[in-house]
C-alpha atoms as a PDB file:
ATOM      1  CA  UNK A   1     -46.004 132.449  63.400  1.00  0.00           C
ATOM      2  CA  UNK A   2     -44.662 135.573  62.059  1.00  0.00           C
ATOM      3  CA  UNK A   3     -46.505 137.368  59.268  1.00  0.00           C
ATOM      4  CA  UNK A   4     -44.601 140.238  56.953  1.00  0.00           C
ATOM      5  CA  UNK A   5     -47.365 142.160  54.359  1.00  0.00           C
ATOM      6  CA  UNK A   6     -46.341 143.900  51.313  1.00  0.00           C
ATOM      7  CA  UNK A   7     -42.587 142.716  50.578  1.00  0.00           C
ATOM      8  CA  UNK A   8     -41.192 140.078  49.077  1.00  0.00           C
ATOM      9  CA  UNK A   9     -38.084 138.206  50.632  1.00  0.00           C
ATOM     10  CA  UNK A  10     -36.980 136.443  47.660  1.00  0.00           C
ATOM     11  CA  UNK A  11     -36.577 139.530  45.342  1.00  0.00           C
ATOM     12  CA  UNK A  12     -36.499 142.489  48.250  1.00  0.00           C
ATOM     13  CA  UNK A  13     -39.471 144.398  46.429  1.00  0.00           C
ATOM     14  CA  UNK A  14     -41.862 146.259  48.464  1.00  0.00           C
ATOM     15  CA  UNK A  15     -45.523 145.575  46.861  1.00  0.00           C
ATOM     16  CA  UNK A  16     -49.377 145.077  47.419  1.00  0.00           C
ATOM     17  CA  UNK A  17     -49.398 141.526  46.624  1.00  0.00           C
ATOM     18  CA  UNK A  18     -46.719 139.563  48.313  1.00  0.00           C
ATOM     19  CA  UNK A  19     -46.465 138.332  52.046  1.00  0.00           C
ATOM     20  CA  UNK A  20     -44.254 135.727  53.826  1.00  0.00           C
ATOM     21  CA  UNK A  21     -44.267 134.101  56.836  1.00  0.00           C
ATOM     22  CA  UNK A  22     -41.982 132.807  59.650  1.00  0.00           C
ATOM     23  CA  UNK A  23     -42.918 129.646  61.393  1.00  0.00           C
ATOM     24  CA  UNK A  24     -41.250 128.678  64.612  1.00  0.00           C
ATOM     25  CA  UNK A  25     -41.371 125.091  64.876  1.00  0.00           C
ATOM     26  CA  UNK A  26     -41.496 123.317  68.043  1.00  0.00           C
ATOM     27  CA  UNK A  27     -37.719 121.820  69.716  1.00  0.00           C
ATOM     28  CA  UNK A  28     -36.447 118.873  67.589  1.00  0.00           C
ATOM     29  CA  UNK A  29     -36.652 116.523  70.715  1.00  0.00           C
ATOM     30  CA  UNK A  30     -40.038 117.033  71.050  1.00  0.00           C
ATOM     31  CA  UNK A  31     -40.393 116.086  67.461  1.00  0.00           C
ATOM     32  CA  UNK A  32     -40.278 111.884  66.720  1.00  0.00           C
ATOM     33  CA  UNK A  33     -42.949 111.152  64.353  1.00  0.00           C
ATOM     34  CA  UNK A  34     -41.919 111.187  60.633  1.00  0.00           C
ATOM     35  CA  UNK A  35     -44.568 113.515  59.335  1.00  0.00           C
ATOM     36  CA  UNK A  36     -43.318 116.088  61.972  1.00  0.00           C
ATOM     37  CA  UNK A  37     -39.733 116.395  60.906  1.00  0.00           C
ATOM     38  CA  UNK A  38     -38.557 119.484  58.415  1.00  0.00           C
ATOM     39  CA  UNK A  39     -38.900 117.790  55.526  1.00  0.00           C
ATOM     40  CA  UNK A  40     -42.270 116.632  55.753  1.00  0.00           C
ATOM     41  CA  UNK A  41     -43.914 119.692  57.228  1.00  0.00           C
ATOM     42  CA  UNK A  42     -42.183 121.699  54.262  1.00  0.00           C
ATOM     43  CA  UNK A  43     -43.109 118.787  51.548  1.00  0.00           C
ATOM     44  CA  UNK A  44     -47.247 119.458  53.179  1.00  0.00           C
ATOM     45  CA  UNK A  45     -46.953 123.142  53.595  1.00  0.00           C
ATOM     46  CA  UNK A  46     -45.755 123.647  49.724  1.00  0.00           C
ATOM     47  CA  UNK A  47     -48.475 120.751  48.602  1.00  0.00           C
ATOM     48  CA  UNK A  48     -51.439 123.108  50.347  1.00  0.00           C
ATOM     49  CA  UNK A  49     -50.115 126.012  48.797  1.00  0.00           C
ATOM     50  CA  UNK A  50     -49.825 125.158  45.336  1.00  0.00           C
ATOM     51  CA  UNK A  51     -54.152 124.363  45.733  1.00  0.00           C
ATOM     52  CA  UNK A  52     -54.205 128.149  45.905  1.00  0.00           C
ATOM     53  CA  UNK A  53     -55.503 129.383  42.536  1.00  0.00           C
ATOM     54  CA  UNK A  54     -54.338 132.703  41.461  1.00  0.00           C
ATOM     55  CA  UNK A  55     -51.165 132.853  43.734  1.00  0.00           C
ATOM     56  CA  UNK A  56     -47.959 130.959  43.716  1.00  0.00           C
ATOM     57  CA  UNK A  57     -46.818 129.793  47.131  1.00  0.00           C
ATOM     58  CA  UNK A  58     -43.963 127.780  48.737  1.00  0.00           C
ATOM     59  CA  UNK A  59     -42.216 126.939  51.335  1.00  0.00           C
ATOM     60  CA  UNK A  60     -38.484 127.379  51.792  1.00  0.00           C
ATOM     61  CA  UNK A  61     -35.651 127.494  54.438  1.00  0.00           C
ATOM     62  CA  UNK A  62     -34.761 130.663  55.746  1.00  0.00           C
ATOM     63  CA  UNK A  63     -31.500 131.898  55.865  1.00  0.00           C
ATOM     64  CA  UNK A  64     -29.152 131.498  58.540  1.00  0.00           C
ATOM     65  CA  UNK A  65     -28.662 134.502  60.609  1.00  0.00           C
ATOM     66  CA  UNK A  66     -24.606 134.647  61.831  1.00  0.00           C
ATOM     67  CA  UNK A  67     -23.878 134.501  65.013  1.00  0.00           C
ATOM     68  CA  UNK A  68     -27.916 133.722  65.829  1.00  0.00           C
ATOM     69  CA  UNK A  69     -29.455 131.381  63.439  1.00  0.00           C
ATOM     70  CA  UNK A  70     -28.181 127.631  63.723  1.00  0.00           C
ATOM     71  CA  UNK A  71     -30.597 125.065  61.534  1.00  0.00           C
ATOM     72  CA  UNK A  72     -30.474 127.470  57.838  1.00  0.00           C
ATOM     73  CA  UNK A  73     -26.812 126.640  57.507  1.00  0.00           C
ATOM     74  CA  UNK A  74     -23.219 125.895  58.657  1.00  0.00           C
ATOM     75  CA  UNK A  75     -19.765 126.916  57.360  1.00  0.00           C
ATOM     76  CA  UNK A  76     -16.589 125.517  58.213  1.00  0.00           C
ATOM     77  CA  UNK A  77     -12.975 126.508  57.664  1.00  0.00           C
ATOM     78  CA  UNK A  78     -10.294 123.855  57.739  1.00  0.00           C
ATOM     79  CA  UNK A  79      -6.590 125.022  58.572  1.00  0.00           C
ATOM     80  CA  UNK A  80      -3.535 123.617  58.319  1.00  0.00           C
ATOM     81  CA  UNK A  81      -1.655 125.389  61.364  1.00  0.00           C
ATOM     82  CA  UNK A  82       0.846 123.027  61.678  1.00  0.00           C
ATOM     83  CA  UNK A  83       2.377 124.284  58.041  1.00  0.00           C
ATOM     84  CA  UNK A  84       2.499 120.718  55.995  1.00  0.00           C
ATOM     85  CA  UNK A  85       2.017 120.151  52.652  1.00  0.00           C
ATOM     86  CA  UNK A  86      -0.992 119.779  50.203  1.00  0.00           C
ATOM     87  CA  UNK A  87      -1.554 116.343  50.501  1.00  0.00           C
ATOM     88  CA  UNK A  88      -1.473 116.569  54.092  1.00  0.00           C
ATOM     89  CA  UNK A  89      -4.502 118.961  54.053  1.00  0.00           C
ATOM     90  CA  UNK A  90      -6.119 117.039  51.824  1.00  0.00           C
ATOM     91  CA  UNK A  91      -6.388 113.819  53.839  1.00  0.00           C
ATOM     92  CA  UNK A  92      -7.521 115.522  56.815  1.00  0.00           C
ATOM     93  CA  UNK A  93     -10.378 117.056  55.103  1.00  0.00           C
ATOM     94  CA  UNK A  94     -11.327 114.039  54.017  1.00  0.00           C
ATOM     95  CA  UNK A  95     -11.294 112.618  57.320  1.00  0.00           C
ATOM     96  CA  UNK A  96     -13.401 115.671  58.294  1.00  0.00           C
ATOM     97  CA  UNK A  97     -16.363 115.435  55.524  1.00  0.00           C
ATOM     98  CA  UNK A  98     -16.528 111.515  56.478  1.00  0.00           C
ATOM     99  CA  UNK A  99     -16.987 112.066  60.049  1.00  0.00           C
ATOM    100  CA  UNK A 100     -19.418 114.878  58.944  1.00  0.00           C
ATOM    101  CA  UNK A 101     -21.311 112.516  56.901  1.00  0.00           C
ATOM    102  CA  UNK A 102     -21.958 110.167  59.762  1.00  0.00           C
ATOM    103  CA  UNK A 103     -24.201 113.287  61.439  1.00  0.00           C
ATOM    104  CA  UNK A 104     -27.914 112.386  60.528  1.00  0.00           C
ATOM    105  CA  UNK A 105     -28.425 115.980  60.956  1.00  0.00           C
ATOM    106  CA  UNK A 106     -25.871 117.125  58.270  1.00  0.00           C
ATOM    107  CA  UNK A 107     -26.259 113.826  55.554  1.00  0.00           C
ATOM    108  CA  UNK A 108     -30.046 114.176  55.280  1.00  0.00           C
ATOM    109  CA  UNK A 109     -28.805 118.147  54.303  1.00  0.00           C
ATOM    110  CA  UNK A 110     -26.231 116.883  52.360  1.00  0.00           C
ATOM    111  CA  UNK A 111     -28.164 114.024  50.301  1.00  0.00           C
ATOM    112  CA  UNK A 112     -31.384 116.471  49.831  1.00  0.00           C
ATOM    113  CA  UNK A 113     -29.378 119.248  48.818  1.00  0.00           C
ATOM    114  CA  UNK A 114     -27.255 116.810  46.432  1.00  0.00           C
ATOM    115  CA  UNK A 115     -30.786 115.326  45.251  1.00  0.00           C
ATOM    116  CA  UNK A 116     -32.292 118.879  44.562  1.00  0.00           C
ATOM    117  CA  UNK A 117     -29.246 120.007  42.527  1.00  0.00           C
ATOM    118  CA  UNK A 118     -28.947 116.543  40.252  1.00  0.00           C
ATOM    119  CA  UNK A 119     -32.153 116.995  39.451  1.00  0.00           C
ATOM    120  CA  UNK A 120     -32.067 120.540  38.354  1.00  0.00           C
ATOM    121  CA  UNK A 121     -29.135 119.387  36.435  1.00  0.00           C
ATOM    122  CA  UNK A 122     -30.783 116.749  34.579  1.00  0.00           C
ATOM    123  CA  UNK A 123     -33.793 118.657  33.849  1.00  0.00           C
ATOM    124  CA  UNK A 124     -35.939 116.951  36.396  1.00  0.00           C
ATOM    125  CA  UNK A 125     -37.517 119.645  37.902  1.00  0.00           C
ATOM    126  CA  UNK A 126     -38.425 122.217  36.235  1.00  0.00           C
ATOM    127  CA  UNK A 127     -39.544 126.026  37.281  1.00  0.00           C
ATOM    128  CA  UNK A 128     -43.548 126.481  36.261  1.00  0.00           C
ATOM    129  CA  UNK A 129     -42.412 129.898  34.904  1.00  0.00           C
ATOM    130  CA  UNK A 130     -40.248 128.881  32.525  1.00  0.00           C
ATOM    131  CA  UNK A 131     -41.773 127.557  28.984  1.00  0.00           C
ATOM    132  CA  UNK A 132     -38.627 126.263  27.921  1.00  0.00           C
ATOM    133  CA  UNK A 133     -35.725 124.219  30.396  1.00  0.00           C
ATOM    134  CA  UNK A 134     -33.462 121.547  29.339  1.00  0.00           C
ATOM    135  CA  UNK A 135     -31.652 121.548  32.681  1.00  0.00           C
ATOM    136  CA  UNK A 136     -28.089 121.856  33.280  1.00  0.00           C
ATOM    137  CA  UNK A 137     -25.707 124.885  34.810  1.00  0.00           C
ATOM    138  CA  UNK A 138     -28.360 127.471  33.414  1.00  0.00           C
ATOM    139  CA  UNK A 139     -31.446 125.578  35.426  1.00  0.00           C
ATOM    140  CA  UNK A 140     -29.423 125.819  38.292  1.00  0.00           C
ATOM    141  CA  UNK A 141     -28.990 129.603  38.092  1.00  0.00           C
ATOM    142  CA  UNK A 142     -32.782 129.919  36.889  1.00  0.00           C
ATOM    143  CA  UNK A 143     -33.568 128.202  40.685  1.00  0.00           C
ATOM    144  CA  UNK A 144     -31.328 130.241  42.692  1.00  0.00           C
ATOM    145  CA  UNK A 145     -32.532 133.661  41.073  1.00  0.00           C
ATOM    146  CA  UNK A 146     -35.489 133.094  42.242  1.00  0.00           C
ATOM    147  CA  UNK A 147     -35.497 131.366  45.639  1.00  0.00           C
ATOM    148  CA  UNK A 148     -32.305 133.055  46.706  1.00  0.00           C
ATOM    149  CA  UNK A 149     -31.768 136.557  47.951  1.00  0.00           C
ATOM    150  CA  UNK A 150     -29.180 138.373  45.567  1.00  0.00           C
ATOM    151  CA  UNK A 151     -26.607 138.660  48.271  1.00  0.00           C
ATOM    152  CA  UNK A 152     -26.551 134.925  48.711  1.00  0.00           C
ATOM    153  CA  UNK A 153     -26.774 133.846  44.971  1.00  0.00           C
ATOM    154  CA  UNK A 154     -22.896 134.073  45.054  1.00  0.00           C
ATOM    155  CA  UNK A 155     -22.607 131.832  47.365  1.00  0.00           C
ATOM    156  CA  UNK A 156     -25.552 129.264  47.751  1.00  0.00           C
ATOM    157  CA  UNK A 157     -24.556 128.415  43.575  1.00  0.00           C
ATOM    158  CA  UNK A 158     -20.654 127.538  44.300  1.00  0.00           C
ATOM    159  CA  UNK A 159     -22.319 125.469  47.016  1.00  0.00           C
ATOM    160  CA  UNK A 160     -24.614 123.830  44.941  1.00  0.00           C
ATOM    161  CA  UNK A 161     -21.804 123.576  41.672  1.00  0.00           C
ATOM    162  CA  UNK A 162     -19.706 122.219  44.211  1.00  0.00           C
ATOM    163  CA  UNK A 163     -22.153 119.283  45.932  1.00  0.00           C
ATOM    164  CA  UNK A 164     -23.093 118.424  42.043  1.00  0.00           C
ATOM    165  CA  UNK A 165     -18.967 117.832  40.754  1.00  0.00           C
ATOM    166  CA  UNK A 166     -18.604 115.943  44.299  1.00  0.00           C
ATOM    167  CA  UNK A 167     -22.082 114.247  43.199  1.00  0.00           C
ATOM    168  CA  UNK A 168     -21.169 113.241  39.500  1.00  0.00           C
ATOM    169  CA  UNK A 169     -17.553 112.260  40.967  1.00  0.00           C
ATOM    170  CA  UNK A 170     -18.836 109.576  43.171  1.00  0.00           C
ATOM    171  CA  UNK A 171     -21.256 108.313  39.827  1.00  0.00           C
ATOM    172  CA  UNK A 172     -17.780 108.058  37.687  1.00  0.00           C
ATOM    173  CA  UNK A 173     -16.347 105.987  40.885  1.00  0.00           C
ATOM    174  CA  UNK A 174     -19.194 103.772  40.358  1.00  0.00           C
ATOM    175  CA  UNK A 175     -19.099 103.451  36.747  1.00  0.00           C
ATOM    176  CA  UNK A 176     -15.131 102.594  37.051  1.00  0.00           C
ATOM    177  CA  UNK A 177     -15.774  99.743  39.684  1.00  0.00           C
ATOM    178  CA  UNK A 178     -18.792  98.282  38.017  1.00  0.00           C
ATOM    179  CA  UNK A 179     -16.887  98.422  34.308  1.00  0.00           C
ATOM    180  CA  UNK A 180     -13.748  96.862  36.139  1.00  0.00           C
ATOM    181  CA  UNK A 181     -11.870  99.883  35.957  1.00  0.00           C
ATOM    182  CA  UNK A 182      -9.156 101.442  38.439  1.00  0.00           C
ATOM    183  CA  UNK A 183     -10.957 104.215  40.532  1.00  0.00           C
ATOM    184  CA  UNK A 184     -10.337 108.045  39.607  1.00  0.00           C
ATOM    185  CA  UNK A 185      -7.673 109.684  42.349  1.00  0.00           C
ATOM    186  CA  UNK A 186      -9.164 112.872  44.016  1.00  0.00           C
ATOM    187  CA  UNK A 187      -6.464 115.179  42.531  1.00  0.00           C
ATOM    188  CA  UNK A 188      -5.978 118.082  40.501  1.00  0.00           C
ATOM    189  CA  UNK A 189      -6.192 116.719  37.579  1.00  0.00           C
ATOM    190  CA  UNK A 190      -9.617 114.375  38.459  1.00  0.00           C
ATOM    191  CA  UNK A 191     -11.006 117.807  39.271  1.00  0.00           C
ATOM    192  CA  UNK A 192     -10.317 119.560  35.891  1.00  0.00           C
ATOM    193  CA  UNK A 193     -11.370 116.605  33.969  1.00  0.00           C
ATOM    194  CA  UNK A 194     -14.834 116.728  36.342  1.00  0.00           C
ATOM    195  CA  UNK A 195     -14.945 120.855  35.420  1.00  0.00           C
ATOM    196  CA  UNK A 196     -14.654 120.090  31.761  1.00  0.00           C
ATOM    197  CA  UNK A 197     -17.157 117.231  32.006  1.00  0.00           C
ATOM    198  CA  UNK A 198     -19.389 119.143  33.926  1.00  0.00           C
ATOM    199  CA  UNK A 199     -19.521 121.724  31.494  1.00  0.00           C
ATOM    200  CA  UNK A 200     -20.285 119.551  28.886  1.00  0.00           C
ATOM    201  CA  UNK A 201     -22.812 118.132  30.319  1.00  0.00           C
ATOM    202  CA  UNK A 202     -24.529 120.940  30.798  1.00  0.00           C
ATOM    203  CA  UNK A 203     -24.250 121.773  26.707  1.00  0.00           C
ATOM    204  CA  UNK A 204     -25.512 119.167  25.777  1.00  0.00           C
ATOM    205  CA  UNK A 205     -29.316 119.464  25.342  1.00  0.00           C
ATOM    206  CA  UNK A 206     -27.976 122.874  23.002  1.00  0.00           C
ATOM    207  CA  UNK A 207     -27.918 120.136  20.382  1.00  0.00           C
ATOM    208  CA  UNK A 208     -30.612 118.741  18.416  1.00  0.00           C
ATOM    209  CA  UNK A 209     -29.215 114.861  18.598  1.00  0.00           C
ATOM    210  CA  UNK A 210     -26.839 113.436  20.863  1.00  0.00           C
ATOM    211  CA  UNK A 211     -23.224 113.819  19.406  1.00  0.00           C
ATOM    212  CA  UNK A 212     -19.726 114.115  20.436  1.00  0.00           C
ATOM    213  CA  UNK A 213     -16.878 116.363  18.706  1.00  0.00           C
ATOM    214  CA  UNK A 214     -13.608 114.872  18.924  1.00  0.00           C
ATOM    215  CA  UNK A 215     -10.009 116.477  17.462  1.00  0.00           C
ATOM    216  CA  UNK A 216      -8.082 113.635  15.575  1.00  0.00           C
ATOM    217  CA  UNK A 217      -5.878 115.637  13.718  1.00  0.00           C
ATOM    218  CA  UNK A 218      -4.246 119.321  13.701  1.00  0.00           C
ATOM    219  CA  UNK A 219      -1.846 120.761  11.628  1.00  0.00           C
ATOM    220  CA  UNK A 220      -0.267 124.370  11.915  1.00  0.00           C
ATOM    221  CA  UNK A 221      -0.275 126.498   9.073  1.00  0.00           C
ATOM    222  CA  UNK A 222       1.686 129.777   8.975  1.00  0.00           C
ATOM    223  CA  UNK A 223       0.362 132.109   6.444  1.00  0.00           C
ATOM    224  CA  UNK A 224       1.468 135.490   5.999  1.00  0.00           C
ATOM    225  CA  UNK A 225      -1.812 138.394   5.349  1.00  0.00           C
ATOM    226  CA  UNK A 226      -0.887 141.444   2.999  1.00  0.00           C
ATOM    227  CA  UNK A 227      -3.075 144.880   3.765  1.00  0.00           C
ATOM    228  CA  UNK A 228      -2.767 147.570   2.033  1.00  0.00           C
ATOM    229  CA  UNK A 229      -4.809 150.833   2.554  1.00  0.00           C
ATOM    230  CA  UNK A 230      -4.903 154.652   1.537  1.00  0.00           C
ATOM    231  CA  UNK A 231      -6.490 157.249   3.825  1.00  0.00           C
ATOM    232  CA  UNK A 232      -9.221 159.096   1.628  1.00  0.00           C
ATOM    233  CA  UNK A 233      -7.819 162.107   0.335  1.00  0.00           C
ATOM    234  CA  UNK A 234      -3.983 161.245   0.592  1.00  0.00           C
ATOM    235  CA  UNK A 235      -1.675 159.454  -2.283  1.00  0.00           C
ATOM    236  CA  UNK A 236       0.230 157.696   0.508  1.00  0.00           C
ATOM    237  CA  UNK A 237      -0.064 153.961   0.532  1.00  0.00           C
ATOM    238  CA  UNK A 238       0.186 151.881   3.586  1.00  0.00           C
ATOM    239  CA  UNK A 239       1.324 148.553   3.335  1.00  0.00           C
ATOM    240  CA  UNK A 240       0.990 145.794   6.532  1.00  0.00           C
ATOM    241  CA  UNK A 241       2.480 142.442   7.036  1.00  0.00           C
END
């Protein structure tokens, strides 16, 4: 175990009263029982250290390191280098995040991380620190400004954004098939309508009871505006259309 005095890794403050620490687990094949996966130890570790009185502690994932660090993360790039169309990319990247799903090692990522940000969403969990959170897009930033360095906040929230549309897709799927309904095509326009729904969702605990606006009607009117004006100490006139 590593031990680092005096600075804080989530906000990069040098002070008196923070401290971290780095804890180098043993290989993952020499790891079978339950309580002795990632999950669990983190799950105990963060129990323990919420007992603490007069300190807030937690445990969380450090960052990957490029080109070093393998189990904080993993980015892939797709490309097309054989010059087809959009469609063509498409499928294959489907192919690619199915086969990807199949991994234990990247759905138990993929389902926590999808968990953590649905609940954040719906107002689930909530930060202690916070006296007031109704969930939604602005919990979601809440969480990552303060568990995630500020270089990575970018980043780690168009993840996240991204896992919750892909998320709340999948629900609407559902609610088509079990209303009898024809299932949503993953297109461009599936994707704006799950941007704009998104969006709402996230407004609505702004209102006091649950509502809907909907536009029935609009009509155009053109209406000319007449100005007219004098600079103070002139006897010219201006006159604007």
């Amino acid at each position: 175990m590593t031990t680092v005095v005096g600075y804080s890794m989530l906000s990069q403050v040098q002070n008196t009263y923070s401290a971290f620490f780095f804890i180098t687990f043993e290989e993952w094949s020499k790891r079978k029982k339950p309580e002795e996966q990632y999950g669990a130890i983190k799950a105990e570790l963060t129990r323990r250290l919420a007992s603490i009185s007069g300190a807030v502690g937690f445990a969380f994932p450090p960052p990957a390191i490029p080109g070093v660090g393998v189990s904080g993360g993993a980015t892939f790039i797709l490309q097309d280098r054989a010059g087809k169309d959009i469609e063509f990319l498409h499928e294959n990247t489907t192919k690619f995040i199915e086969a990807a799903r199949k991994r234990p090692e990247l759905a138990d990522q993929i389902s926590a991380s999808a968990a953590r940000a649905l609940d954040l969403f719906a107002g689930v969990e909530r930060l202690t620190d916070i006296p007031v959170q109704s969930g939604g897009l602005q919990a979601i930033s809440d969480f990552l400004e303060r568990n995630v360095p500020a270089a990575e906040q970018a980043r780690a929230g168009e993840v996240l954004v991204r896992i919750l549309n892909g998320v709340l897709f999948e629900l609407g799927q559902l609610a088509q098939e079990k209303a009898g309904l024809k299932a949503w095509v993953a297109d461009e326009t599936s994707q704006a309508f799950m941007t704009q729904a998104v969006l709402a969702l996230s407004d609505l605990p702004v209102y006091p009871a649950p509502m809907a606006f909907a536009l029935t009607d609009f009509t155009q009117v053109q209406a000319s505006v007449f100005q007219v004006a004098r600079a103070p100490g002139k006897n010219i006139v201006y006159l604007r259309i």
